[in-house]
N, C-alpha and C. Protein backbone atom coordinates (compact mmCIF):
# COMPACT_ATOMS: atom_id res chain seq x y z
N UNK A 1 8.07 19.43 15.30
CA UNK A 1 7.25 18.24 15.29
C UNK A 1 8.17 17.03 15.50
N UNK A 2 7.58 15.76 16.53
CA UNK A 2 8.56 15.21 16.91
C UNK A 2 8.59 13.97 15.75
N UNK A 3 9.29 13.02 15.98
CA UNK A 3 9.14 11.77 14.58
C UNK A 3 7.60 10.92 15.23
N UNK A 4 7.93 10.99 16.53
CA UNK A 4 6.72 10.30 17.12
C UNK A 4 5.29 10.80 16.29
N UNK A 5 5.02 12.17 16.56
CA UNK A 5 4.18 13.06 15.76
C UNK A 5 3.71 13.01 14.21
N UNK A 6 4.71 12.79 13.40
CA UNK A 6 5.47 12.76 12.06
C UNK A 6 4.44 11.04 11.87
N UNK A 7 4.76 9.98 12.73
CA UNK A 7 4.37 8.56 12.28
C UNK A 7 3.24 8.86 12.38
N UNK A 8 2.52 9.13 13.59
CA UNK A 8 0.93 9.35 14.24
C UNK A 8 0.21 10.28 12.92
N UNK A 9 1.19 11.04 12.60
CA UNK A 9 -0.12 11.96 11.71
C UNK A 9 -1.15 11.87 10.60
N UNK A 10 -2.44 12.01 11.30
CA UNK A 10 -3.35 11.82 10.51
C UNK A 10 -3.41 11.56 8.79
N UNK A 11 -3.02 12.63 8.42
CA UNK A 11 -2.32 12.79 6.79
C UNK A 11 -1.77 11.45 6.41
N UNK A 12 -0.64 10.91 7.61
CA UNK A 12 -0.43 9.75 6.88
C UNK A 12 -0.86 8.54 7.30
N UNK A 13 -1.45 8.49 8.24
CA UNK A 13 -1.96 7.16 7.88
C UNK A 13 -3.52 7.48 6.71
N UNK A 14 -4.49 8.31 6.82
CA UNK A 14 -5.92 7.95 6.26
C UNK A 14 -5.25 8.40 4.94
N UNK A 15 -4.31 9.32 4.19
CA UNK A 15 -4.12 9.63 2.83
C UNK A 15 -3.81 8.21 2.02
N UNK A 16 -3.20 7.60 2.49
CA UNK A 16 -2.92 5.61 1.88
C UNK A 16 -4.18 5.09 1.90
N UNK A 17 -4.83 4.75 3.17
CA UNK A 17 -5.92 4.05 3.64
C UNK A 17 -6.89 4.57 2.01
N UNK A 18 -7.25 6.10 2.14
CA UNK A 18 -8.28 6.53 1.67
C UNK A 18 -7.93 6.18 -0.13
N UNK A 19 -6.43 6.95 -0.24
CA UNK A 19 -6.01 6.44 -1.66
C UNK A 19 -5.82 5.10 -1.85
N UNK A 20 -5.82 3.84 -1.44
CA UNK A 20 -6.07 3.04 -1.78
C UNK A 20 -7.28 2.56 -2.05
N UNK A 21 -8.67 3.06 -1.43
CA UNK A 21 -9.89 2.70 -1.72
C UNK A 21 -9.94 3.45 -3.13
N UNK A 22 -9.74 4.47 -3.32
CA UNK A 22 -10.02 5.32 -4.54
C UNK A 22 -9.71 4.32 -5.66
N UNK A 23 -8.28 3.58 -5.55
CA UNK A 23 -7.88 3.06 -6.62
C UNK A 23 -8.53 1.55 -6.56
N UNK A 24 -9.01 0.81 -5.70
CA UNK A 24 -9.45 -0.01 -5.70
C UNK A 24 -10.71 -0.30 -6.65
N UNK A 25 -11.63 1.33 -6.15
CA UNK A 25 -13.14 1.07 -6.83
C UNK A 25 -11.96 1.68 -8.83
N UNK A 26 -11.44 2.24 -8.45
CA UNK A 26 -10.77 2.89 -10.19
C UNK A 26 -10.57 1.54 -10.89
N UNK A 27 -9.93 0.37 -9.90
CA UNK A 27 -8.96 -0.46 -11.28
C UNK A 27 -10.42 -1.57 -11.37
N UNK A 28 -11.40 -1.93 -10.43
CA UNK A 28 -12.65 -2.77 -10.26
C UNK A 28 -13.18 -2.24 -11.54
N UNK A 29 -13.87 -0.70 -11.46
CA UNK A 29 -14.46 0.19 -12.59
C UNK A 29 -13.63 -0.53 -13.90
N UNK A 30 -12.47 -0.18 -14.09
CA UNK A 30 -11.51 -0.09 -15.17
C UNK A 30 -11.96 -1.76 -15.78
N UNK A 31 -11.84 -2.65 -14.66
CA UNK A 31 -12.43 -4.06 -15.23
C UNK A 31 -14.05 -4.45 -15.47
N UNK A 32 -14.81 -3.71 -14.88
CA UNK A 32 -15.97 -3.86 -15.47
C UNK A 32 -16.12 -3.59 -16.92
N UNK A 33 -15.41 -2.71 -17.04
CA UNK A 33 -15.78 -1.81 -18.50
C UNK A 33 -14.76 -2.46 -19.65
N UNK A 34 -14.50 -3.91 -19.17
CA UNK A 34 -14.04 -4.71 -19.62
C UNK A 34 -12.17 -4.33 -20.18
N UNK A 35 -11.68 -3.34 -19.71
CA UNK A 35 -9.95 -3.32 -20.03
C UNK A 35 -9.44 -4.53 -19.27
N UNK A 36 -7.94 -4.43 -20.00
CA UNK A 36 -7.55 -5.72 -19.08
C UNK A 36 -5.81 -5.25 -18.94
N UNK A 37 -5.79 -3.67 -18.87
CA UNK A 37 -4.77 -2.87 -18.65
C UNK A 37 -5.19 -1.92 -17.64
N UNK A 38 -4.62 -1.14 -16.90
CA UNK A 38 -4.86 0.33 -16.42
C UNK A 38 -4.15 1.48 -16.66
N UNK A 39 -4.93 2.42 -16.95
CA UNK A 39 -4.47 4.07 -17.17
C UNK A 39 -2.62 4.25 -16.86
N UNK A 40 -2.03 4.91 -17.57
CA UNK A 40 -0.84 5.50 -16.89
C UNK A 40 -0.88 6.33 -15.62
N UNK A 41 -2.34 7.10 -15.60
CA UNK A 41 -2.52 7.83 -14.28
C UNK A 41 -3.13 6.87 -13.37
N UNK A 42 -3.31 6.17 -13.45
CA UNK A 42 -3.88 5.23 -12.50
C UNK A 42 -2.41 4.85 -11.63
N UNK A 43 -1.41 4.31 -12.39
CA UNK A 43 -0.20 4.04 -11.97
C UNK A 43 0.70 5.07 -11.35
N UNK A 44 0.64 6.84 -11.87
CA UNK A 44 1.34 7.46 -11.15
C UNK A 44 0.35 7.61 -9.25
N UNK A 45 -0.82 7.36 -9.60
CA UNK A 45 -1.66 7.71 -8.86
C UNK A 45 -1.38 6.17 -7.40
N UNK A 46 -0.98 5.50 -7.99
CA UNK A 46 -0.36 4.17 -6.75
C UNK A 46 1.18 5.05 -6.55
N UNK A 47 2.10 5.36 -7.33
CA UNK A 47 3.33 6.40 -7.23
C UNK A 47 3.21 7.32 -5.97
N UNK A 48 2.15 8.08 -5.84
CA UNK A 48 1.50 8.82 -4.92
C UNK A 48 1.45 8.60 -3.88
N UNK A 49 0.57 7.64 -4.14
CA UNK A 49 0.26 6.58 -2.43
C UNK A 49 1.70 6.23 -1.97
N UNK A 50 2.22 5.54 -2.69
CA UNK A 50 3.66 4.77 -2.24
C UNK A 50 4.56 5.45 -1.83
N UNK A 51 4.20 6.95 -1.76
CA UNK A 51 5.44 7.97 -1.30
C UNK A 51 5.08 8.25 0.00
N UNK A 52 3.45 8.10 0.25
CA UNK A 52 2.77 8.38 1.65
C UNK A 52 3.39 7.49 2.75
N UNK A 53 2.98 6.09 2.01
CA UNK A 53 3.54 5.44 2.71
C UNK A 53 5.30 4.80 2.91
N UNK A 54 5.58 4.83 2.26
CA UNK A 54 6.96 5.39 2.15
C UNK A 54 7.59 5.88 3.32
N UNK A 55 6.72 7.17 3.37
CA UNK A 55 7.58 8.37 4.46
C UNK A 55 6.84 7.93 5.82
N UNK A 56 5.79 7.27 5.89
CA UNK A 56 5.23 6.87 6.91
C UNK A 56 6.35 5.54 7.78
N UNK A 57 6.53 4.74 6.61
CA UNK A 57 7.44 3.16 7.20
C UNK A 57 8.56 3.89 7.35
N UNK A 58 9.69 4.75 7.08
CA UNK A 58 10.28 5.04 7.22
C UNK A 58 10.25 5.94 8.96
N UNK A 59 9.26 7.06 8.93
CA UNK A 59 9.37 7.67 10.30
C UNK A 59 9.41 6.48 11.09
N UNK A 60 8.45 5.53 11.08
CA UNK A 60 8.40 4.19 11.96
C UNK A 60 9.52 3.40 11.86
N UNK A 61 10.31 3.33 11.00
CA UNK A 61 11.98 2.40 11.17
C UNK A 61 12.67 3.43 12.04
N UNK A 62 12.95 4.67 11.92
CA UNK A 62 13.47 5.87 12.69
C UNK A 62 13.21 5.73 14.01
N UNK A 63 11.58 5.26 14.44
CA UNK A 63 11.58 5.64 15.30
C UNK A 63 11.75 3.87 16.36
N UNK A 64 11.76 3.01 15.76
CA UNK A 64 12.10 1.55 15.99
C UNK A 64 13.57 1.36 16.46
N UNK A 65 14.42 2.26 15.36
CA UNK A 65 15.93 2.13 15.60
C UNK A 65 16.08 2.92 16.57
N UNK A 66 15.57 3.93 17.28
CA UNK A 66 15.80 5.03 18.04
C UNK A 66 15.40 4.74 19.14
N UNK A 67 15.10 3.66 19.50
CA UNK A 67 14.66 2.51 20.72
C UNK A 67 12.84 2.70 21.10
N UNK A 68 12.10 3.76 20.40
CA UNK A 68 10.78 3.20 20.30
C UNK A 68 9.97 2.25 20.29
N UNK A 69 9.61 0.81 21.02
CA UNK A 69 8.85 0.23 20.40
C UNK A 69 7.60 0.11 20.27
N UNK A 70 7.05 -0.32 19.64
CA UNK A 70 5.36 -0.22 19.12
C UNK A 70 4.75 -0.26 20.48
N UNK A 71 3.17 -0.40 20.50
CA UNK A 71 2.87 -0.29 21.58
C UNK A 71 2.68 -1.94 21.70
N UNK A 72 2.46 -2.49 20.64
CA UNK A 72 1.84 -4.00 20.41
C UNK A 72 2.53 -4.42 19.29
N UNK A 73 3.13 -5.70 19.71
CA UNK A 73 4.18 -6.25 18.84
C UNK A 73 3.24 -6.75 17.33
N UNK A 74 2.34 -6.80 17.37
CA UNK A 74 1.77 -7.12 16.39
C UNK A 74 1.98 -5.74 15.45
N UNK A 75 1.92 -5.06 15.87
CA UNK A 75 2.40 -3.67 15.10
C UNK A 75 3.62 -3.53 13.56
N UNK A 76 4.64 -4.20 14.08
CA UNK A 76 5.29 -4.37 13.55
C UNK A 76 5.12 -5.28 12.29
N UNK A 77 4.58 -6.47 12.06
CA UNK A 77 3.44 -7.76 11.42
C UNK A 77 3.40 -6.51 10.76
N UNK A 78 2.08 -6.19 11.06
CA UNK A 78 1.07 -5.62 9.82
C UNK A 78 2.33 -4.31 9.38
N UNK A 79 3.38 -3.91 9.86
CA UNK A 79 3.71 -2.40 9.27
C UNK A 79 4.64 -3.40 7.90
N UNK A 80 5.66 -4.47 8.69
CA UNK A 80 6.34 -5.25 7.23
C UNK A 80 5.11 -5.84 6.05
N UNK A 81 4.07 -5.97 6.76
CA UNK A 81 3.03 -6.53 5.35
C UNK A 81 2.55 -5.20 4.48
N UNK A 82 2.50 -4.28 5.29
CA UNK A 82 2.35 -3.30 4.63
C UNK A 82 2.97 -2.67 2.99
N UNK A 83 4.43 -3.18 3.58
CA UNK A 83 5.65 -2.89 3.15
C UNK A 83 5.81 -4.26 1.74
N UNK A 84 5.35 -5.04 2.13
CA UNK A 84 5.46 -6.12 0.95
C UNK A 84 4.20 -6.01 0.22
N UNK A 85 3.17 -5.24 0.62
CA UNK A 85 2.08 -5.40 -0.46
C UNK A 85 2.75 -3.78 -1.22
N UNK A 86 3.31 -3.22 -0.81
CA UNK A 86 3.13 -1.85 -1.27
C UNK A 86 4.92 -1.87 -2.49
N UNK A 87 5.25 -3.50 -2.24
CA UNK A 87 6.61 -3.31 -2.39
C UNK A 87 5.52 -4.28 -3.86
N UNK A 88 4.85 -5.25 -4.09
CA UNK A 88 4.04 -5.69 -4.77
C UNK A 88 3.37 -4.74 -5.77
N UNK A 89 2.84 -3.63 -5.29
CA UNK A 89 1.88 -2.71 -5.84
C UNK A 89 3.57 -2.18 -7.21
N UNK A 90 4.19 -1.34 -6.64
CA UNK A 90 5.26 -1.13 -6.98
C UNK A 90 6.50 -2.19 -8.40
N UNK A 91 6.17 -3.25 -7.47
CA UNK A 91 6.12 -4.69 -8.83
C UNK A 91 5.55 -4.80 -9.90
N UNK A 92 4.28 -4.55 -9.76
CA UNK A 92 3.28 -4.37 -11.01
C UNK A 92 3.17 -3.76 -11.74
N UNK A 93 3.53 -2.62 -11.69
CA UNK A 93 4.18 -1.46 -13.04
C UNK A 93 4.34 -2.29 -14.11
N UNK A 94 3.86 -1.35 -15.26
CA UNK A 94 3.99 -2.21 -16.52
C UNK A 94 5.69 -2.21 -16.72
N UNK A 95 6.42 -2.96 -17.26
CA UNK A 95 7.45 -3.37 -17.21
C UNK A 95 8.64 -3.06 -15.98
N UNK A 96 7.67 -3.32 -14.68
CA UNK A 96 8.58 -3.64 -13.30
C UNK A 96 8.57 -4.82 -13.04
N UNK A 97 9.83 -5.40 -12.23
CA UNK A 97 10.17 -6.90 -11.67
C UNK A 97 9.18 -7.82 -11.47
N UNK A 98 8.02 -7.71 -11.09
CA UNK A 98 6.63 -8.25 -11.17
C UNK A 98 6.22 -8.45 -12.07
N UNK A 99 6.00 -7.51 -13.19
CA UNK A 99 5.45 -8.36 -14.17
C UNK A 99 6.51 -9.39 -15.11
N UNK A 100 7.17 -8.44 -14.69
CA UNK A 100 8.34 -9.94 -15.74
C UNK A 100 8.02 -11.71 -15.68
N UNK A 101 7.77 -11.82 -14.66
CA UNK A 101 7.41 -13.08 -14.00
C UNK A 101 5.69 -13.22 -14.73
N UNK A 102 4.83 -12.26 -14.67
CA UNK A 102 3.87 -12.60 -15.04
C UNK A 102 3.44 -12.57 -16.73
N UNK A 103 4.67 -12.02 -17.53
CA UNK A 103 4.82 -11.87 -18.76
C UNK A 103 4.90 -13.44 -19.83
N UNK A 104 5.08 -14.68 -19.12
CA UNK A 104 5.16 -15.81 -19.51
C UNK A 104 3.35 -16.47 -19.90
N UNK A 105 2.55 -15.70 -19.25
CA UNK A 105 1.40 -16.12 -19.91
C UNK A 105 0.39 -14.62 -19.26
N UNK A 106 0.37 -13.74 -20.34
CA UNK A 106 -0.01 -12.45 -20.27
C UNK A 106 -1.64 -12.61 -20.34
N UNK A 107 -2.06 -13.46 -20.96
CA UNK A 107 -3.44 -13.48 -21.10
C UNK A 107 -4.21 -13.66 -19.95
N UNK A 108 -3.50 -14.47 -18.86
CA UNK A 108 -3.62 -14.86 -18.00
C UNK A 108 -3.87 -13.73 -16.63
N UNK A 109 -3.51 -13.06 -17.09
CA UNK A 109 -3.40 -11.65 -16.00
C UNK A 109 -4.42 -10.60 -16.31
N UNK A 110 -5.38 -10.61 -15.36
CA UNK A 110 -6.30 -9.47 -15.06
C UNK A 110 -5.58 -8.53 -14.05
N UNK A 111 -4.88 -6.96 -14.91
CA UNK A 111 -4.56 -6.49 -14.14
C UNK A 111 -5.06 -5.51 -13.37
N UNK A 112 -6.58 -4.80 -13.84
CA UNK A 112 -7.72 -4.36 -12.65
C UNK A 112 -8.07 -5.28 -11.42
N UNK A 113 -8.27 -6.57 -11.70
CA UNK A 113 -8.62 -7.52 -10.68
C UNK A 113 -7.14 -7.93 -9.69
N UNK A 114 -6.71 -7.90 -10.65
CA UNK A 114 -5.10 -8.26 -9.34
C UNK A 114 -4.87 -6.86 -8.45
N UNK A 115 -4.79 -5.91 -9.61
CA UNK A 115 -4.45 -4.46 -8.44
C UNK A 115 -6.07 -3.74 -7.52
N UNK A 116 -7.01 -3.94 -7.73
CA UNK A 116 -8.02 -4.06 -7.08
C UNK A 116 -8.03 -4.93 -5.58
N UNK A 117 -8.05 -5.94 -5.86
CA UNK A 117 -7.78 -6.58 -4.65
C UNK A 117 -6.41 -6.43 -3.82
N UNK A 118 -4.85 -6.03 -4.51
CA UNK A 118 -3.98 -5.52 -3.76
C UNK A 118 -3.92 -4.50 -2.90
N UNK A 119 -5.11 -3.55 -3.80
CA UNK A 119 -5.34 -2.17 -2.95
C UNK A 119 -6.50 -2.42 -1.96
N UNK A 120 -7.17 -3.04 -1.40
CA UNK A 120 -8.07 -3.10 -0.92
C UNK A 120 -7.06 -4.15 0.56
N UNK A 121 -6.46 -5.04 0.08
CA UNK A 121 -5.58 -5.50 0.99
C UNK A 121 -4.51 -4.36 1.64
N UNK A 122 -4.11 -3.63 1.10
CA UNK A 122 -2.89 -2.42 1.30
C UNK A 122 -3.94 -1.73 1.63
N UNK A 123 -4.86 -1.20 2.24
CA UNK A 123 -5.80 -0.64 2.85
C UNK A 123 -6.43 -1.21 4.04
N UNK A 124 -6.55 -2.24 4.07
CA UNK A 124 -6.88 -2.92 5.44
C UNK A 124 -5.78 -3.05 6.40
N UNK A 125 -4.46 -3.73 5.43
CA UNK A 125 -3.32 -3.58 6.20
C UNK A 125 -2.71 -2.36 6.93
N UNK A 126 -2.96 -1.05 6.58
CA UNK A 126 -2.68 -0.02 6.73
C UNK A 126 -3.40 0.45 8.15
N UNK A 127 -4.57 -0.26 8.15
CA UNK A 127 -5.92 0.60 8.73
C UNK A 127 -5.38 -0.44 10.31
N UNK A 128 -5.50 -1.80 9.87
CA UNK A 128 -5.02 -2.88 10.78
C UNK A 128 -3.70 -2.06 11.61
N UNK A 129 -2.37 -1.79 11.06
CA UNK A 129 -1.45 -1.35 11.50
C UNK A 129 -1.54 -0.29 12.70
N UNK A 130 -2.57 0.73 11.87
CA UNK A 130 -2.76 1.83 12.91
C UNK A 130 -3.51 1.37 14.30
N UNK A 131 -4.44 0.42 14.04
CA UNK A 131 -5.43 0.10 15.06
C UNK A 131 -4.34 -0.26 16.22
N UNK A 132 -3.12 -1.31 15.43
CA UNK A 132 -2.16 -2.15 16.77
C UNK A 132 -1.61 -0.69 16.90
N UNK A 133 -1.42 0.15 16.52
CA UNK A 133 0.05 1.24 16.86
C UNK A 133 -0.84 1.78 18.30
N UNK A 134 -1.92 1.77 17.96
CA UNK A 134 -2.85 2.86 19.02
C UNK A 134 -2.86 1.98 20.77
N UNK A 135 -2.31 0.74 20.03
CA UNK A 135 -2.83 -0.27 21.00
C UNK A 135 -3.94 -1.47 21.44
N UNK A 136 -4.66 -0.71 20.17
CA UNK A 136 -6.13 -1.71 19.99
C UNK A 136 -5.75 -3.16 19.53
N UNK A 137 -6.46 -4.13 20.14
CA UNK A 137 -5.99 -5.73 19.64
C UNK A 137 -6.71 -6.22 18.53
């Protein structure tokens, strides 16, 4: 299987796309029902995702450095936003670099509603990415 193959494959782009909706309606749910924390499995369960995509940005740096380029420069845009929401998601861990910053007024932080809408963004971005990789504008 070539790396070309490896970026393109189905598995990885819709397994992010799809696991991020999952967790989106999970951490929304989690705030209706009024928490203002989320599950430890909720968090290995973004762990998950972040390895998908992970191995996904990575085949795509491989295949960038290896003189590949996208088909549509916009490609690239959405694959680094990708990469900063997912580098964000990753932030938010209960005592990761992210929250430290948000630890100065804790009350203040809805963290179903913040990671809800991150995942729903890290899902569009994802979906966006593939559309430019294919070539679509």
């Amino acid at each position: 299987m070539s790396l070309n193959q490896i970026h393109g494959a189905a598995v990885l782009v819709w397994t992010p796309v799809v696991g991020n909706l999952v967790l989106a309606v999970w951490a929304w749910g989690s705030g209706l029902r009024g928490r203002r924390t989320l599950s430890p499995v909720f968090w290995a369960a973004v762990l998950l995702v972040l390895a998908v995509v992970a191995v996904q940005a990575a085949a795509g740096v491989l295949l960038f450095l290896g003189g590949t380029p996208p088909r549509r420069g916009l490609h690239l845009l959405y694959a680094v936003l990708v990469v900063v929401a997912g580098g964000a998601q990753y932030g938010l861990r209960p005592g990761a670099f992210l929250r430290r910053f948000l630890s100065a007024a804790p009350e203040a932080f809805h963290e179903p509603r913040v990671l809800a809408l991150l995942c729903l963004t890290q899902a569009a971005l994802i979906m966006r990415a593939w559309m430019t990789g294919l070539g679509s504008p």
